[in-house]
PDB file of N, CA and C in Angstrom:
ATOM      1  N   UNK A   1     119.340 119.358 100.139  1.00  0.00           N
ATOM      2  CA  UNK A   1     118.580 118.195  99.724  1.00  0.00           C
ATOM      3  C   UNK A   1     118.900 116.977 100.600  1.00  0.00           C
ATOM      4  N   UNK A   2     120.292 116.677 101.417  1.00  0.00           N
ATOM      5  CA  UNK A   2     120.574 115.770 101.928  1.00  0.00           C
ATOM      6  C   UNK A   2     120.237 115.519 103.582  1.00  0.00           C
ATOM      7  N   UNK A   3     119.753 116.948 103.569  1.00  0.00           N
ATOM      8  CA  UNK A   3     119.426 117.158 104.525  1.00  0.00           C
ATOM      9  C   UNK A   3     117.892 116.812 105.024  1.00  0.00           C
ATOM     10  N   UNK A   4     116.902 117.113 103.937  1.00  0.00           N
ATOM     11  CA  UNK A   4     115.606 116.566 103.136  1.00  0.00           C
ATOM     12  C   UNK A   4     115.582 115.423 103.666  1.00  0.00           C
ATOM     13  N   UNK A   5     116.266 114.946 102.758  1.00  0.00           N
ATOM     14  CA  UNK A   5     116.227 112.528 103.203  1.00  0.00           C
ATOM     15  C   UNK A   5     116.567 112.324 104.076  1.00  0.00           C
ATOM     16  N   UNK A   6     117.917 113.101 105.369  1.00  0.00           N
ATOM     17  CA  UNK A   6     117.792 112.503 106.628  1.00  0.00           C
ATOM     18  C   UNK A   6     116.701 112.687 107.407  1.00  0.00           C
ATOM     19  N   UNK A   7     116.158 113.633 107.202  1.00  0.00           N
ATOM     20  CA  UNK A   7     114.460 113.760 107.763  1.00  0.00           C
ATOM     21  C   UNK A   7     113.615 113.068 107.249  1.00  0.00           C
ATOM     22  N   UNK A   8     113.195 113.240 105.767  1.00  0.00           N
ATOM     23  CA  UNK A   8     112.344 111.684 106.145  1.00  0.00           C
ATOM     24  C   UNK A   8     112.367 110.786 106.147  1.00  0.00           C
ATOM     25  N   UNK A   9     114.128 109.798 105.718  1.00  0.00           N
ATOM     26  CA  UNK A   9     114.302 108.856 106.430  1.00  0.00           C
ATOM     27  C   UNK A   9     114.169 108.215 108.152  1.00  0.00           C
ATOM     28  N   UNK A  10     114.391 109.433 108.885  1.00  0.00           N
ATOM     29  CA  UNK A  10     114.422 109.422 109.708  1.00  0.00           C
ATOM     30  C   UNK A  10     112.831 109.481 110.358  1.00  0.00           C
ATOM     31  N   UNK A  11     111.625 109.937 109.863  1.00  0.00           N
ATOM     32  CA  UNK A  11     110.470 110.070 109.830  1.00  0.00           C
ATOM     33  C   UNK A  11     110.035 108.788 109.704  1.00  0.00           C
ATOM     34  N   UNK A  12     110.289 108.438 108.429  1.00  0.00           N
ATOM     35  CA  UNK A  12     109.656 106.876 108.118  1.00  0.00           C
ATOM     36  C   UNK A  12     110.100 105.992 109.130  1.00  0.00           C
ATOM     37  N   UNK A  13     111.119 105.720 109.734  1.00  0.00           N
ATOM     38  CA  UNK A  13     111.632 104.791 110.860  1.00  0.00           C
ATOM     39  C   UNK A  13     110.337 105.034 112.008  1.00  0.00           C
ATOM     40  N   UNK A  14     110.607 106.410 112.381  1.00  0.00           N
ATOM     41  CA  UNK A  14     109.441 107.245 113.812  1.00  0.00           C
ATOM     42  C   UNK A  14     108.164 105.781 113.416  1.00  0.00           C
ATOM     43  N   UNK A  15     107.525 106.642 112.125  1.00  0.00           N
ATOM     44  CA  UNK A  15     106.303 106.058 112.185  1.00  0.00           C
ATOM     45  C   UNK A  15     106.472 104.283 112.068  1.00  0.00           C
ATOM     46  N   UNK A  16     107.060 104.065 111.106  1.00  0.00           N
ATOM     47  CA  UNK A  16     107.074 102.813 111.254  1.00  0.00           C
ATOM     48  C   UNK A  16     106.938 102.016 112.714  1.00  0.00           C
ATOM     49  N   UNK A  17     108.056 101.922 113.458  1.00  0.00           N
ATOM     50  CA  UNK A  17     107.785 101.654 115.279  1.00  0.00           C
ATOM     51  C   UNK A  17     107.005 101.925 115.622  1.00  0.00           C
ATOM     52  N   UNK A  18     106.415 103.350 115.843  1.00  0.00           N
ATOM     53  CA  UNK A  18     105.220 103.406 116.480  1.00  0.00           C
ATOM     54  C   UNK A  18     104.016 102.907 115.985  1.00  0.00           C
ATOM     55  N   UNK A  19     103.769 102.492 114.731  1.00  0.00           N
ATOM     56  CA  UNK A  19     102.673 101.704 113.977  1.00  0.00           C
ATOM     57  C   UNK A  19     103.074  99.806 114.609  1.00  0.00           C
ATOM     58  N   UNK A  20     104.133  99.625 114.203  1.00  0.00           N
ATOM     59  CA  UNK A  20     104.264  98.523 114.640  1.00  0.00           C
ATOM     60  C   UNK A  20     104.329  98.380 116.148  1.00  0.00           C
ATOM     61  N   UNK A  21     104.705  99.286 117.233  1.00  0.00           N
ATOM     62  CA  UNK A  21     104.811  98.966 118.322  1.00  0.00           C
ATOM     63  C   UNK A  21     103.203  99.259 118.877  1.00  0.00           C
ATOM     64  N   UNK A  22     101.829  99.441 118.524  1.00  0.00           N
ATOM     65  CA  UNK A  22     100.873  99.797 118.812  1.00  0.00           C
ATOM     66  C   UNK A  22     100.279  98.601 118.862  1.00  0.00           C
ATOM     67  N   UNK A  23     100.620  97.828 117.520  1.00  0.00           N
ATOM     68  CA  UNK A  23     100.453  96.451 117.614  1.00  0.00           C
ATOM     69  C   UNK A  23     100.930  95.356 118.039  1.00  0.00           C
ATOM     70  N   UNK A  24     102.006  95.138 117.867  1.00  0.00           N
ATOM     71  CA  UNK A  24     103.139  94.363 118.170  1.00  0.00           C
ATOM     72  C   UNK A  24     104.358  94.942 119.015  1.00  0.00           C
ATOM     73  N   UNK A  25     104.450  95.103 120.419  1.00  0.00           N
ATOM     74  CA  UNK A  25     104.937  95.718 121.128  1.00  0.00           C
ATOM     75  C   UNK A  25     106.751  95.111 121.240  1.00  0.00           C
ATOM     76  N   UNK A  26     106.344  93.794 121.128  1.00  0.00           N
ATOM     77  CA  UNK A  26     107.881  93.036 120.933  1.00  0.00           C
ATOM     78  C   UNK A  26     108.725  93.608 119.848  1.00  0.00           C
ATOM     79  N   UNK A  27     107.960  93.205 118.346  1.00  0.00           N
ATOM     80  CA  UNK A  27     108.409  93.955 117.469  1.00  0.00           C
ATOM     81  C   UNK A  27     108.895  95.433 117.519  1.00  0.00           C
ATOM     82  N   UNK A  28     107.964  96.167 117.750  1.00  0.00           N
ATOM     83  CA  UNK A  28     108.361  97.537 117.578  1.00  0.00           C
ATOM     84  C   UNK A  28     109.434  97.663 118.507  1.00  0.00           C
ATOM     85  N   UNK A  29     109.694  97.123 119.653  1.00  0.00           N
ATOM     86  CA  UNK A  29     110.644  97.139 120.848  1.00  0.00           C
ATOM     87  C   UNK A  29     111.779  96.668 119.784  1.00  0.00           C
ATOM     88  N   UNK A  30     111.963  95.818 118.834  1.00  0.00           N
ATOM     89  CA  UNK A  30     113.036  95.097 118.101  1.00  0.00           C
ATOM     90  C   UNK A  30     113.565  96.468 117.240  1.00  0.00           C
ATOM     91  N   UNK A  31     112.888  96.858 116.144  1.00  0.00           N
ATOM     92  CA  UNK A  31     112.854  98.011 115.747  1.00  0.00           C
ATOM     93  C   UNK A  31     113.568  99.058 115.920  1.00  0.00           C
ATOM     94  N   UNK A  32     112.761  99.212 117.197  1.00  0.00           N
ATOM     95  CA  UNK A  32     113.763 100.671 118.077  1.00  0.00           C
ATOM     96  C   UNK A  32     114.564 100.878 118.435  1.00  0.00           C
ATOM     97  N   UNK A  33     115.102  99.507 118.554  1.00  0.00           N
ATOM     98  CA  UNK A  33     116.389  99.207 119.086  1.00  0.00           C
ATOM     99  C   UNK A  33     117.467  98.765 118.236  1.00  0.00           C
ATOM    100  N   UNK A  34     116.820  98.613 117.148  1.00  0.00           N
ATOM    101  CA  UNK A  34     117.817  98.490 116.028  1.00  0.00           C
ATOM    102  C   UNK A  34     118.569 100.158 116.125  1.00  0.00           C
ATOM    103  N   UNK A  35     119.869 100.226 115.433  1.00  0.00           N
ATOM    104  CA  UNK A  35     120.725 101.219 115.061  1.00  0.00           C
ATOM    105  C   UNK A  35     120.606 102.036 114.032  1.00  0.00           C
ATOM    106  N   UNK A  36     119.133 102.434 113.961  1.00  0.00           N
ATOM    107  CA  UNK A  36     118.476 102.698 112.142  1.00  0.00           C
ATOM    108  C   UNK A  36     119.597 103.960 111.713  1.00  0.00           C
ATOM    109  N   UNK A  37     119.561 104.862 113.015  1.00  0.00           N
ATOM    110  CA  UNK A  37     119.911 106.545 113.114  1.00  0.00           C
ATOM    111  C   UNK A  37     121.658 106.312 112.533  1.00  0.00           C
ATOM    112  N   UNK A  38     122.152 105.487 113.529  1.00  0.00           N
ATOM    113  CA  UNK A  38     123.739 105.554 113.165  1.00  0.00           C
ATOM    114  C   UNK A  38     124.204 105.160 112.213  1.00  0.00           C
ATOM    115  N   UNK A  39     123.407 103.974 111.830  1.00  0.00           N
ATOM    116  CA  UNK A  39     123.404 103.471 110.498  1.00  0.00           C
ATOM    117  C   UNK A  39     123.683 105.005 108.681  1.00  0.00           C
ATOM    118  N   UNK A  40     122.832 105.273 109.116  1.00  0.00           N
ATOM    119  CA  UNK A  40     122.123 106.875 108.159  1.00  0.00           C
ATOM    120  C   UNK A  40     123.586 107.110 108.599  1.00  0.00           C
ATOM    121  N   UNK A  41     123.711 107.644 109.958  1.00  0.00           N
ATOM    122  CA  UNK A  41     124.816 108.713 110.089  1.00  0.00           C
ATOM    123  C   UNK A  41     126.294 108.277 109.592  1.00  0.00           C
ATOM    124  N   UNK A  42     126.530 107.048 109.819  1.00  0.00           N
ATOM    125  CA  UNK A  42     128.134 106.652 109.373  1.00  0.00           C
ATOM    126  C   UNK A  42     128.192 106.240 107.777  1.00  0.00           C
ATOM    127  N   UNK A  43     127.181 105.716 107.311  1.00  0.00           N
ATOM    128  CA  UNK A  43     126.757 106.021 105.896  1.00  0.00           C
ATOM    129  C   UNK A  43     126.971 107.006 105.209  1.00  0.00           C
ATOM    130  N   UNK A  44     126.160 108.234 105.835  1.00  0.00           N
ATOM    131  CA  UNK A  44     126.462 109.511 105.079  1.00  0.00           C
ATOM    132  C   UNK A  44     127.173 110.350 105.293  1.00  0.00           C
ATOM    133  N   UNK A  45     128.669 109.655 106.242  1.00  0.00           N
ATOM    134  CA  UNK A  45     129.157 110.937 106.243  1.00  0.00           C
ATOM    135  C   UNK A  45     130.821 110.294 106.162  1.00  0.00           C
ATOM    136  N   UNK A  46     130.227 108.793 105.198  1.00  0.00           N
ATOM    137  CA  UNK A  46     131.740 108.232 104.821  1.00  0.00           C
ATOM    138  C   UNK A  46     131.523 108.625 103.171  1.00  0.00           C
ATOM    139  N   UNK A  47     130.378 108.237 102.854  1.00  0.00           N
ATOM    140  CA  UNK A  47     130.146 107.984 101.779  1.00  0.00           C
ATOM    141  C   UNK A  47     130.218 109.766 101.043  1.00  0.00           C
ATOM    142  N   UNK A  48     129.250 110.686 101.645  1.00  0.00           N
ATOM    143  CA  UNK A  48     128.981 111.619 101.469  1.00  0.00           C
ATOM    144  C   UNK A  48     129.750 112.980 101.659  1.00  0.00           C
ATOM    145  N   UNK A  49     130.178 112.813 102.995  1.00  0.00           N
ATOM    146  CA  UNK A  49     131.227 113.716 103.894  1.00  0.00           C
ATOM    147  C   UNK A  49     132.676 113.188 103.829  1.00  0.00           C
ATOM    148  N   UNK A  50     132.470 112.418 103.572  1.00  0.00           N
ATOM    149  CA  UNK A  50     134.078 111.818 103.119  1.00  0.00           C
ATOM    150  C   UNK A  50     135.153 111.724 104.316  1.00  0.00           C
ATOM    151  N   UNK A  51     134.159 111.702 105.674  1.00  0.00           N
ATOM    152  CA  UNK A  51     134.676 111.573 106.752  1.00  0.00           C
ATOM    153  C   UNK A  51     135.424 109.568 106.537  1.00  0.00           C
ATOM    154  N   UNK A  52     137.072 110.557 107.680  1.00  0.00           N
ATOM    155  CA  UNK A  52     137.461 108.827 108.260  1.00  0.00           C
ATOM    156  C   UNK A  52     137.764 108.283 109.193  1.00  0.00           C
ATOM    157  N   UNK A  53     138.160 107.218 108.891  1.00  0.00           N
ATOM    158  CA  UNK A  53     137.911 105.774 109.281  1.00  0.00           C
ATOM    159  C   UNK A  53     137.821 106.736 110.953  1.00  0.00           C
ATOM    160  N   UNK A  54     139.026 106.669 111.046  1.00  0.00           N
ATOM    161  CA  UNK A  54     139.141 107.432 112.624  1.00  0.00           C
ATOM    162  C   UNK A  54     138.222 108.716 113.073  1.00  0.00           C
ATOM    163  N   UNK A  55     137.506 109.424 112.117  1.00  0.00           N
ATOM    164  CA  UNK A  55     136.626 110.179 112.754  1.00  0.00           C
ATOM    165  C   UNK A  55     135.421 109.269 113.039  1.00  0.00           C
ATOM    166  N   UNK A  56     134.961 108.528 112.042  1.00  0.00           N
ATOM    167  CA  UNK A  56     134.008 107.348 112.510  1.00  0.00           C
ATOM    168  C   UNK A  56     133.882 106.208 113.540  1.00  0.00           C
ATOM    169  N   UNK A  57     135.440 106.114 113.880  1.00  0.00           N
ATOM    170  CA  UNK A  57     136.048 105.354 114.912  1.00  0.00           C
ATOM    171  C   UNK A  57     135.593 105.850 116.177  1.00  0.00           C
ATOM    172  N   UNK A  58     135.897 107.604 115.975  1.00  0.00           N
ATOM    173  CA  UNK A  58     135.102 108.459 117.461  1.00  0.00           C
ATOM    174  C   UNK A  58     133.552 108.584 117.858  1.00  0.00           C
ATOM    175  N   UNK A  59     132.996 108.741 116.413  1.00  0.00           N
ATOM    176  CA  UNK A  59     131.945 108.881 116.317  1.00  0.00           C
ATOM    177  C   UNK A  59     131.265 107.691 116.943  1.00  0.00           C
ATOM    178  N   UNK A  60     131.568 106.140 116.783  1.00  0.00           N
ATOM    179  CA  UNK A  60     131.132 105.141 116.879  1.00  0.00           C
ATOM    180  C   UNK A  60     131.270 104.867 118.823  1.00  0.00           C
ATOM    181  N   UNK A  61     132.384 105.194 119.060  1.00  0.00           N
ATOM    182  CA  UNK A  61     133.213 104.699 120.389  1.00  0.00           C
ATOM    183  C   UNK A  61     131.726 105.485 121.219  1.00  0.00           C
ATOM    184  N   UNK A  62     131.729 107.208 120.892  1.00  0.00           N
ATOM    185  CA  UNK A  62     130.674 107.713 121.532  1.00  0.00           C
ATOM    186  C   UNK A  62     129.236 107.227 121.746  1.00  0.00           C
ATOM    187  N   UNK A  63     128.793 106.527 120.965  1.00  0.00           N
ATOM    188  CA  UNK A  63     127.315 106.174 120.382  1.00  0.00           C
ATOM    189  C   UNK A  63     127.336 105.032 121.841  1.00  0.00           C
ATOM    190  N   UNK A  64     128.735 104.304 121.425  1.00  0.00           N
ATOM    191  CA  UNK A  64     128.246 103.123 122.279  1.00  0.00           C
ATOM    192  C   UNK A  64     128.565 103.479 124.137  1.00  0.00           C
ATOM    193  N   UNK A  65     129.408 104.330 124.092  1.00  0.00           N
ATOM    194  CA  UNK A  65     129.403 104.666 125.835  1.00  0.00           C
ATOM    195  C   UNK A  65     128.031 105.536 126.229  1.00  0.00           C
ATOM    196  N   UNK A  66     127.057 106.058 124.729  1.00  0.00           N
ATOM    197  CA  UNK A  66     126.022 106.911 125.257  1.00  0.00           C
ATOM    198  C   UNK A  66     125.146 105.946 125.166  1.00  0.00           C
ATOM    199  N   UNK A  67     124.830 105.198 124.984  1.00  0.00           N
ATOM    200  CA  UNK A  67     123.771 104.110 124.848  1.00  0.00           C
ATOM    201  C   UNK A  67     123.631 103.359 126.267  1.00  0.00           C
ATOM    202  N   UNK A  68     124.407 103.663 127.077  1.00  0.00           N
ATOM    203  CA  UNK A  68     124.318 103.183 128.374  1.00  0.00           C
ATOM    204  C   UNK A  68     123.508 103.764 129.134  1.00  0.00           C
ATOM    205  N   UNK A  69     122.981 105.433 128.931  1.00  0.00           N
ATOM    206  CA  UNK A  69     122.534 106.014 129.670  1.00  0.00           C
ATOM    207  C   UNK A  69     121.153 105.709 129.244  1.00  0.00           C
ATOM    208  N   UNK A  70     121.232 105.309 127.840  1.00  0.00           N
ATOM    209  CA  UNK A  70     119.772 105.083 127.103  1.00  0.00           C
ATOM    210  C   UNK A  70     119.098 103.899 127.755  1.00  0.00           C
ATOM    211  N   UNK A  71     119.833 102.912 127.883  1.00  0.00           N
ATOM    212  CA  UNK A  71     119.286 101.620 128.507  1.00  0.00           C
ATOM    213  C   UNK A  71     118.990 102.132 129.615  1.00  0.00           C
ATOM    214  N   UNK A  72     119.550 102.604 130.637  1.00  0.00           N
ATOM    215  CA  UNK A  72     119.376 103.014 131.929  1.00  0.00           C
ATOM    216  C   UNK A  72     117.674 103.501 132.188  1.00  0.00           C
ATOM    217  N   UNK A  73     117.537 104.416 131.377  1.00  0.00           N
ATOM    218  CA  UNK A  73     116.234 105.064 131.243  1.00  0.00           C
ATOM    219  C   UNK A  73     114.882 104.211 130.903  1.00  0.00           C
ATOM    220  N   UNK A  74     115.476 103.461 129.711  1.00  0.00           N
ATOM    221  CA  UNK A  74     114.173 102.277 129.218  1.00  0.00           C
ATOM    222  C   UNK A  74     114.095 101.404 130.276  1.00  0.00           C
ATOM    223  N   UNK A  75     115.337 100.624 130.911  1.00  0.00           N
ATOM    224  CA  UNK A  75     115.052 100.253 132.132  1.00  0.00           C
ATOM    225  C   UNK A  75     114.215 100.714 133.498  1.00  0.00           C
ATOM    226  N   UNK A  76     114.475 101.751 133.757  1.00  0.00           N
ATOM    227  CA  UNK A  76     114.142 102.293 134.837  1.00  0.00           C
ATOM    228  C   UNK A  76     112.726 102.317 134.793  1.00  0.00           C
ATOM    229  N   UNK A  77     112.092 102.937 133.106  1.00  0.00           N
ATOM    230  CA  UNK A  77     110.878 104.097 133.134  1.00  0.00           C
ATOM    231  C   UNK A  77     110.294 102.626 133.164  1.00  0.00           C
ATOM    232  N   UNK A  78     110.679 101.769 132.097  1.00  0.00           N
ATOM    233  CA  UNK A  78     109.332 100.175 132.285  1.00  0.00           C
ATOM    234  C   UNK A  78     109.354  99.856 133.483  1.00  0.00           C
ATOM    235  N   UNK A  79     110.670  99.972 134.792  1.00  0.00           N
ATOM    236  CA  UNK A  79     110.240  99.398 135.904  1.00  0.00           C
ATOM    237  C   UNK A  79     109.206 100.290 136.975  1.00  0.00           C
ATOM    238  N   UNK A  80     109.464 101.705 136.789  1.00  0.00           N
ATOM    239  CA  UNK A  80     108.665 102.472 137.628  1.00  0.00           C
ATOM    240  C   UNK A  80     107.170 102.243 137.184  1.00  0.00           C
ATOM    241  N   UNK A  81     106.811 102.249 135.326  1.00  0.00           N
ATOM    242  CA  UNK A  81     105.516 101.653 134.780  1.00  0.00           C
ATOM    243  C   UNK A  81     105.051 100.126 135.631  1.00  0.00           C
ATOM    244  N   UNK A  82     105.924  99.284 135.586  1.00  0.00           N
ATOM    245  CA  UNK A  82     105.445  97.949 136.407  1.00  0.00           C
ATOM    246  C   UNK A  82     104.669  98.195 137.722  1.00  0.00           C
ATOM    247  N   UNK A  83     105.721  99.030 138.466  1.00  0.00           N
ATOM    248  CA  UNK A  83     105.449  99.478 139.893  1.00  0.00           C
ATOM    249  C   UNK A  83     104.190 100.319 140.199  1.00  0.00           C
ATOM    250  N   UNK A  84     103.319 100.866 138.982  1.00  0.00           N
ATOM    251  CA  UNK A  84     102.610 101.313 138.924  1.00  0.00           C
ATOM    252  C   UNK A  84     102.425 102.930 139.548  1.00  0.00           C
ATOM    253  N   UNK A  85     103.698 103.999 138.917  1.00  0.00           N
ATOM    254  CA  UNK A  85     103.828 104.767 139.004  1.00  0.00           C
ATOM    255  C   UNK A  85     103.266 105.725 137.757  1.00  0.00           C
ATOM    256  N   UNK A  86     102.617 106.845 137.987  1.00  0.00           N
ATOM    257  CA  UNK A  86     102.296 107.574 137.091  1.00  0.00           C
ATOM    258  C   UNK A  86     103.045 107.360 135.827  1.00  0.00           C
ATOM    259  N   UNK A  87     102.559 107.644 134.529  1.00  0.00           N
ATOM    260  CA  UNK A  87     103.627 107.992 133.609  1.00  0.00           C
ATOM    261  C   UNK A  87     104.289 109.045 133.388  1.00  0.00           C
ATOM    262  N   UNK A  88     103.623 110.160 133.691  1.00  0.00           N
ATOM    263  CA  UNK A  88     104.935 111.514 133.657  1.00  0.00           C
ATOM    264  C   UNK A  88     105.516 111.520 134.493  1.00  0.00           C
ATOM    265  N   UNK A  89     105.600 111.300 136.231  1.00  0.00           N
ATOM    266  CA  UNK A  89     106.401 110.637 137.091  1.00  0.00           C
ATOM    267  C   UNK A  89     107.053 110.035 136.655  1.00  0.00           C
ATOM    268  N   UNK A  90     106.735 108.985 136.503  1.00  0.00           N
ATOM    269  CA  UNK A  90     107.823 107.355 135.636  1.00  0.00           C
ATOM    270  C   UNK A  90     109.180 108.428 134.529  1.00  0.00           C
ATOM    271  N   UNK A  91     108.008 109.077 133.642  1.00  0.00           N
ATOM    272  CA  UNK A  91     108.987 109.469 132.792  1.00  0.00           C
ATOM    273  C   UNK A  91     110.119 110.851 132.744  1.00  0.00           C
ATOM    274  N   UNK A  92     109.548 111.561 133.689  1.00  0.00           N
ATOM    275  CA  UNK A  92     110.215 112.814 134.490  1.00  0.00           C
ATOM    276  C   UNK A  92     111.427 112.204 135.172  1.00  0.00           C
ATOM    277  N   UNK A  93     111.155 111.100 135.602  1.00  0.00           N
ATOM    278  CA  UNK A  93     112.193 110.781 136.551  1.00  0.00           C
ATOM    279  C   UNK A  93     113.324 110.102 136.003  1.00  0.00           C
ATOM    280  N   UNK A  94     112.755 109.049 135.134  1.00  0.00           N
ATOM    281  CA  UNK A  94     113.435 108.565 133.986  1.00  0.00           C
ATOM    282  C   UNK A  94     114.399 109.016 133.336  1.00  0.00           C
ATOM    283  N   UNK A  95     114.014 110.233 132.465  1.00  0.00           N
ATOM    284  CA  UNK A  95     114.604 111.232 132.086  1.00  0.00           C
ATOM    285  C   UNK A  95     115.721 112.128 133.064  1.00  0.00           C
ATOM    286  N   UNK A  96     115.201 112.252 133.979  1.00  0.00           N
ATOM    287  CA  UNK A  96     116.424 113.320 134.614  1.00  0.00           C
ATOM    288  C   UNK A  96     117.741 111.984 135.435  1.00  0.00           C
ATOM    289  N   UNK A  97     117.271 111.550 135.807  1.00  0.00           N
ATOM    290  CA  UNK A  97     118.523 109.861 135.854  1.00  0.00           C
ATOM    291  C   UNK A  97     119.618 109.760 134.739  1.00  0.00           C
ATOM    292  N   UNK A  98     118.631 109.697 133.240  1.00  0.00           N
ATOM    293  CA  UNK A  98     119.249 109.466 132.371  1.00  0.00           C
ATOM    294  C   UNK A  98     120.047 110.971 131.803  1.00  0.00           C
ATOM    295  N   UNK A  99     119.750 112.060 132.022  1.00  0.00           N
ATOM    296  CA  UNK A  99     120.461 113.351 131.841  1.00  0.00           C
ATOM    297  C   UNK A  99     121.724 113.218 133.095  1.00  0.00           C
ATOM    298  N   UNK A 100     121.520 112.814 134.005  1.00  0.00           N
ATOM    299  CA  UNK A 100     122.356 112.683 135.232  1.00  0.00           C
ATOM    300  C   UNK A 100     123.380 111.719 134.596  1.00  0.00           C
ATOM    301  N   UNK A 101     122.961 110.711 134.054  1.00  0.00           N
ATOM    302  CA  UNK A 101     124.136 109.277 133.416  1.00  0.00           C
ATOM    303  C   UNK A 101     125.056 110.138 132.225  1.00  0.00           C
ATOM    304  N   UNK A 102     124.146 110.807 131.060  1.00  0.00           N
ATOM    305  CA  UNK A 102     124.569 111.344 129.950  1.00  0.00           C
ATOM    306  C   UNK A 102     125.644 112.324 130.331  1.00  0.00           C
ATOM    307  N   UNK A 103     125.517 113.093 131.675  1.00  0.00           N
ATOM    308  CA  UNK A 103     126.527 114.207 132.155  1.00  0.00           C
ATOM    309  C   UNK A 103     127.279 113.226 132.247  1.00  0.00           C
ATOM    310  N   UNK A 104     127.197 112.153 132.920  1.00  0.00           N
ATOM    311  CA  UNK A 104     128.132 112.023 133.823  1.00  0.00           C
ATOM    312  C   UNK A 104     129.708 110.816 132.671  1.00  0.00           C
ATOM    313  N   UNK A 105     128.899 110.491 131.658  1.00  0.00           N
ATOM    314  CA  UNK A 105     129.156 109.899 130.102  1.00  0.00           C
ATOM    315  C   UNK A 105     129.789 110.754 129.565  1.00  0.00           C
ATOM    316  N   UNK A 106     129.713 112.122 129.476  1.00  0.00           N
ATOM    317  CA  UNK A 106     130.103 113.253 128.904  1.00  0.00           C
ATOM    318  C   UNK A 106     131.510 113.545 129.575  1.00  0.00           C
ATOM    319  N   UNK A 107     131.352 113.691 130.754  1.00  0.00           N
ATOM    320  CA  UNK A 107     132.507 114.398 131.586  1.00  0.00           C
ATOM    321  C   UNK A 107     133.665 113.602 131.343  1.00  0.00           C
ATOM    322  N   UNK A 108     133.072 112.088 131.406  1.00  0.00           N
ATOM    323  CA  UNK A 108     134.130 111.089 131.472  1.00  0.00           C
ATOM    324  C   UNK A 108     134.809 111.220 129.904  1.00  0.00           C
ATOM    325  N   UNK A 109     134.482 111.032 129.037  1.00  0.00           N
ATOM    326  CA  UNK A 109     134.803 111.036 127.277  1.00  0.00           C
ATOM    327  C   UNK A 109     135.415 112.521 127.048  1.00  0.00           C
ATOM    328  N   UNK A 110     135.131 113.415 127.899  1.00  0.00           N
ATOM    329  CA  UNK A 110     135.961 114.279 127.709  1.00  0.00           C
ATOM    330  C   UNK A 110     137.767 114.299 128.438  1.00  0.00           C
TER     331      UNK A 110
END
C-alpha cells in the first residue's frame, strides 16, 4: 500500500509541473526544482522505515553531490536549445554528458 502513495504521490507532482510548466514556464521551472521526491523519501523512511539519522545523513550527502550532474544537463540541454540545435540532439547529448558526470559522481562517493 505504501508503495501505492509513493506512486501517486509521485504522479501528482509529474502532472502538476507539466500542467503548470505548459503555462507558466517560470513556475513549473520553480516546481521542478523543488525537492518534492526527497522530501517523500526521507519522510518515509524515518518516519516509516525507521531509518537513521546517519543513514539519512548518507542518503542526503548523495542527493546533493548527484544533483550536480542534474544541473549540468538542464544547463547544457537549454543551452544547446538556445543555439538552436535539434531537440533529440540537444537531448541525446545532454543526457550522455550527464551519465558521463553521474559515473564520474559515482566512482568518486565510492
Amino acid at each position: 500500500m505504501l508503495t501505492v502513495l509513493k506512486i501517486l504521490a509521485a504522479l501528482i507532482v509529474f502532472i502538476a509541473v507539466a500542467e503548470l510548466a505548459r503555462q507558466h514556464p517560470k513556475w513549473g521551472g520553480l516546481i521542478s526544482a523543488l525537492p518534492w521526491i526527497t522530501l517523500l523519501v526521507i519522510v518515509t523512511r524515518y518516519q516509516v522505515e525507521q531509518a537513521t539519522v546517519s543513514e539519512l545523513s548518507r542518503y542526503l550527502w548523495a542527493t546533493f553531490w548527484f544533483i550536480l550532474p542534474t544541473l549540468l544537463f538542464v544547463g547544457l540541454m537549454a543551452a544547446l536549445l538556445d543555439r538552436g540545435f535539434a531537440f533529440y540532439a540537444s537531448l541525446g547529448l545532454s543526457i550522455l554528458i550527464a551519465a558521463i558526470a553521474n559515473g564520474m559522481v559515482a566512482y568518486w562517493l565510492t
